[in-house]
N, C-alpha and C. Protein backbone atom coordinates (compact mmCIF):
# COMPACT_ATOMS: atom_id res chain seq x y z
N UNK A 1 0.82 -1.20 0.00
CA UNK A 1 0.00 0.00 0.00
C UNK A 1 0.86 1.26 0.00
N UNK A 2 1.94 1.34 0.73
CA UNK A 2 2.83 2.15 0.94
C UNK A 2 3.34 2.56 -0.76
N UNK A 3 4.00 1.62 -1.34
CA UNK A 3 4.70 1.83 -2.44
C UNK A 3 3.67 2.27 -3.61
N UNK A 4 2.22 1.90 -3.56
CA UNK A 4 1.23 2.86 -4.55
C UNK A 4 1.29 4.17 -3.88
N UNK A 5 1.01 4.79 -2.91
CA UNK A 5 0.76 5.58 -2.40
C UNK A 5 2.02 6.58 -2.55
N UNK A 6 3.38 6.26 -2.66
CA UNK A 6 4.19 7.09 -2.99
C UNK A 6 4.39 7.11 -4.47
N UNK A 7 3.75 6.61 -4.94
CA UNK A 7 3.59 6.16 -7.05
C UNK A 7 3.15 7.49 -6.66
N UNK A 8 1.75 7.46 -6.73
CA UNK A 8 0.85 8.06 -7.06
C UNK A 8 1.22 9.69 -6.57
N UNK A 9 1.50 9.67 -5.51
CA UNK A 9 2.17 10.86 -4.80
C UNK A 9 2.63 11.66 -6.03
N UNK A 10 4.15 10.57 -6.21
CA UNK A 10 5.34 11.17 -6.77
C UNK A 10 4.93 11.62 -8.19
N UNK A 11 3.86 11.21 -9.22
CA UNK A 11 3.18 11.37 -10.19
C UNK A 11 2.40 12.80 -10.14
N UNK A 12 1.77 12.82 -8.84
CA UNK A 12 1.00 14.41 -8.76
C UNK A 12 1.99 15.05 -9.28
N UNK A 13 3.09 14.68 -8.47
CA UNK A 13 3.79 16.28 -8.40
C UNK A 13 4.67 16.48 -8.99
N UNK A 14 4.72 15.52 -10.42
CA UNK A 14 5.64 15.55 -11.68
C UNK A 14 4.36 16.42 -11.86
N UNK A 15 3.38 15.79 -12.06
CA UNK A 15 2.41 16.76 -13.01
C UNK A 15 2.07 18.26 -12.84
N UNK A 16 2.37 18.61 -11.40
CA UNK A 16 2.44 19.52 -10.92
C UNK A 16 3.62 20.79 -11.12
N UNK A 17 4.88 20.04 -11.36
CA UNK A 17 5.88 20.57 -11.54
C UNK A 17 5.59 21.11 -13.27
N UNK A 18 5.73 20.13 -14.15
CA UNK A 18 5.39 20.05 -15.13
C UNK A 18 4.29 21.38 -15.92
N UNK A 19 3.51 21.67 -15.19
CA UNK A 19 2.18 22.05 -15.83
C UNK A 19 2.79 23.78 -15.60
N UNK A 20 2.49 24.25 -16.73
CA UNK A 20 3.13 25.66 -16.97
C UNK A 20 1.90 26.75 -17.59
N UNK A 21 1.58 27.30 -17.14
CA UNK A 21 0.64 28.17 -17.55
C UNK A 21 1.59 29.47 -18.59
N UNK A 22 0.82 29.23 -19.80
CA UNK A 22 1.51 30.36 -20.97
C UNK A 22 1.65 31.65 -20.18
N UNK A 23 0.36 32.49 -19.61
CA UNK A 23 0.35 33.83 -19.21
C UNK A 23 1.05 33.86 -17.89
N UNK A 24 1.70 33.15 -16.78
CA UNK A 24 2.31 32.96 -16.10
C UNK A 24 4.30 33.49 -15.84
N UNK A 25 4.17 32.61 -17.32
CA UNK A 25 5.59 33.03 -18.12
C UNK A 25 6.12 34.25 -18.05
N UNK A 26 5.24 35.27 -18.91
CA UNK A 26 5.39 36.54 -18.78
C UNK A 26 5.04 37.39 -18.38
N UNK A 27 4.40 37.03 -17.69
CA UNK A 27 4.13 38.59 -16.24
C UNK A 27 5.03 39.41 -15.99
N UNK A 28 4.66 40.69 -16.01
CA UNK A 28 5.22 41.52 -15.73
C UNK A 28 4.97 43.19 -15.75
N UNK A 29 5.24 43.85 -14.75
CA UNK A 29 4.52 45.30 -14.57
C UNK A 29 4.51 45.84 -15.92
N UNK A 30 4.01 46.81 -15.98
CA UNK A 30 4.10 47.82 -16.91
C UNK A 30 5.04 48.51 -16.59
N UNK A 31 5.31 48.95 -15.82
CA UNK A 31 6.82 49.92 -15.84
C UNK A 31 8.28 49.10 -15.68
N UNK A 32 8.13 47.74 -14.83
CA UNK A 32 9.16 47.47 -15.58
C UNK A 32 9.38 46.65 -16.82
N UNK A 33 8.82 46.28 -17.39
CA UNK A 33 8.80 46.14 -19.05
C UNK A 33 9.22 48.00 -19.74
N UNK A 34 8.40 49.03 -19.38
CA UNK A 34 9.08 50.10 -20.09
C UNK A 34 10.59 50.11 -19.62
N UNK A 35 10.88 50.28 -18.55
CA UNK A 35 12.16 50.40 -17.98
C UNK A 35 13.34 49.51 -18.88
N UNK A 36 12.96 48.12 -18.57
CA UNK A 36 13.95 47.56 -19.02
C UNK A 36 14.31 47.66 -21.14
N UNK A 37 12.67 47.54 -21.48
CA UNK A 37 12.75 48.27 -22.89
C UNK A 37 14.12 49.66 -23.40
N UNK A 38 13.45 50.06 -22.26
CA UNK A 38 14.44 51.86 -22.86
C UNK A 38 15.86 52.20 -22.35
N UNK A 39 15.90 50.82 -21.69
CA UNK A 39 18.12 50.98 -20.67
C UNK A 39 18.22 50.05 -21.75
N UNK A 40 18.21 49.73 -22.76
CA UNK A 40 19.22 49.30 -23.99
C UNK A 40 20.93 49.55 -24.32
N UNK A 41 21.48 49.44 -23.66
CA UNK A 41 23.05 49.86 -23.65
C UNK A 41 23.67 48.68 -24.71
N UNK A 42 24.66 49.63 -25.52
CA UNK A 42 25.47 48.86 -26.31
C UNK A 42 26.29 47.87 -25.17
N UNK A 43 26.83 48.63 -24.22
CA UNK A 43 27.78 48.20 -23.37
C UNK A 43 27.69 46.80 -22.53
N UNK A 44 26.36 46.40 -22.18
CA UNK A 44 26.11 45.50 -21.93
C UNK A 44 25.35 45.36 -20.66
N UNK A 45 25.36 46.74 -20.13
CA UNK A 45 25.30 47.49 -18.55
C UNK A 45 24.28 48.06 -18.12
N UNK A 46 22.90 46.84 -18.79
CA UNK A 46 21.62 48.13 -18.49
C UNK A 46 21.05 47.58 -17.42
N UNK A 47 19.71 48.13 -17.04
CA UNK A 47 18.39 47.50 -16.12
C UNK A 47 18.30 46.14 -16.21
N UNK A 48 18.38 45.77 -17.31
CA UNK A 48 18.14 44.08 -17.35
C UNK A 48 18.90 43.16 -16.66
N UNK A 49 20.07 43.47 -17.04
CA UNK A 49 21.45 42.66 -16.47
C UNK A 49 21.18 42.38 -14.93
N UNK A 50 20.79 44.00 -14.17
CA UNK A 50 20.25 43.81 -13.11
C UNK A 50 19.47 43.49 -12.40
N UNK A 51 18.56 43.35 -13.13
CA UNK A 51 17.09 42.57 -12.92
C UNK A 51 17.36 41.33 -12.57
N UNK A 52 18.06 40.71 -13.55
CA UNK A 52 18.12 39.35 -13.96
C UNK A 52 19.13 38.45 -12.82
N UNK A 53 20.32 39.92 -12.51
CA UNK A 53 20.60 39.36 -11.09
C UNK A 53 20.16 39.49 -9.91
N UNK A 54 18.91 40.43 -9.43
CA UNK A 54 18.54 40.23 -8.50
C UNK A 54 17.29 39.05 -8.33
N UNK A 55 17.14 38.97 -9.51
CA UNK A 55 15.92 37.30 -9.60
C UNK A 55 16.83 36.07 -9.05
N UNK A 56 17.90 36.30 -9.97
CA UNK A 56 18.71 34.65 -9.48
C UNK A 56 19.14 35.07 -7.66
N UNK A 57 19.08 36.38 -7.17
CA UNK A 57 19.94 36.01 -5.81
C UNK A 57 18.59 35.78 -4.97
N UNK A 58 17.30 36.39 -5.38
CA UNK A 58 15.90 35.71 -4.59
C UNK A 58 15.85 34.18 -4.61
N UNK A 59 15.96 33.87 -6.13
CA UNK A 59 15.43 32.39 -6.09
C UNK A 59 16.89 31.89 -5.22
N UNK A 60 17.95 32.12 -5.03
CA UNK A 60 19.07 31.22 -4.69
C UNK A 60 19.00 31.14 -3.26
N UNK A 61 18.64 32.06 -2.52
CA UNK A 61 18.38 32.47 -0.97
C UNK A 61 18.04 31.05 -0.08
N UNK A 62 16.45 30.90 -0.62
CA UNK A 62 15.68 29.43 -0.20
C UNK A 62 16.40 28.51 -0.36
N UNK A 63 16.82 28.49 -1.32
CA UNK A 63 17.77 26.88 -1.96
C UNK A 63 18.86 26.77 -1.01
N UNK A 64 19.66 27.96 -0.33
CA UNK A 64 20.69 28.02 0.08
C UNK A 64 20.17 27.89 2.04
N UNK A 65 19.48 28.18 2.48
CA UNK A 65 18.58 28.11 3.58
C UNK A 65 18.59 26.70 3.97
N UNK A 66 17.63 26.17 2.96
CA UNK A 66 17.23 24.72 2.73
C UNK A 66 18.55 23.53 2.78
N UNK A 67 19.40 24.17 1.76
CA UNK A 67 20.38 22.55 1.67
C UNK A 67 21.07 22.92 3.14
N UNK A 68 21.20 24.06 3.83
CA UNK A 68 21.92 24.52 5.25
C UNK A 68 21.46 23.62 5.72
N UNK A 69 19.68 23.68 6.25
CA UNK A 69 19.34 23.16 7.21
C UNK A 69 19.42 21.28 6.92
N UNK A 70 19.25 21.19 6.18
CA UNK A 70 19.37 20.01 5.61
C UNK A 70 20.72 18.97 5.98
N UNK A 71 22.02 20.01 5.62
CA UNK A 71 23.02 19.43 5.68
C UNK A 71 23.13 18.96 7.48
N UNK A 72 22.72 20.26 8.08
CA UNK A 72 23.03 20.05 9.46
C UNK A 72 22.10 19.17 10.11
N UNK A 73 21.22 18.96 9.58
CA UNK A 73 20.04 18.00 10.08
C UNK A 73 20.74 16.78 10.21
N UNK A 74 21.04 16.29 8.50
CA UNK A 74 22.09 15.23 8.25
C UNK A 74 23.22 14.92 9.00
N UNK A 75 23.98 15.88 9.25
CA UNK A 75 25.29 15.94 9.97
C UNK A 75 24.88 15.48 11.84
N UNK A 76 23.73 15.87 12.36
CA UNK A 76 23.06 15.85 13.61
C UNK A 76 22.67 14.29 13.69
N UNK A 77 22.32 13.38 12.59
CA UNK A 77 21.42 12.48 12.18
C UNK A 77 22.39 11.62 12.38
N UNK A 78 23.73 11.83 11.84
CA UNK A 78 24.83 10.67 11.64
C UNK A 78 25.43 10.69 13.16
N UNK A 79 25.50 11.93 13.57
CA UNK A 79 26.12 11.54 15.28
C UNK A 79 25.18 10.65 15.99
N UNK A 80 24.14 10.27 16.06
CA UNK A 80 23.48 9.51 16.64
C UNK A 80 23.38 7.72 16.21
């Protein structure tokens, strides 16, 4: 019973992962869509660049939180 029950589980939440809503994708304000539109730099050095790194240091935060607590959980787990 156990081993359907984690099938089935583990299946939701491919499907879950999986399932992507088109208008989801691109959300985004109106001003910053103008913003990043009009900092167009040859140089390479506009709004976007920065945008794009402050998205990756949000999403990286949790991830980095998570494998912490994780590791030390693990590390706590093996002394016993």
């Amino acid at each position: 019973m156990k081993k359907n029950y984690k099938f089935w589980l583990g299946g939701l939440l491919l499907i879950l992962l999986l399932w992507v809503q088109p208008g989801v994708s691109q959300a985004q304000c109106a001003m910053c869509t103008a913003s990043v539109e009009s900092s167009n730099n040859e140089d390479g050095d506009s709004i976007a660049n920065g945008l794009n790194k402050g998205i990756l240091y949000l999403m990286a935060v949790p991830y980095l939180l998570a494998g912490g607590i994780g590791f030390f959980w693990y590390r706590y787990s093996k002394r016993k």
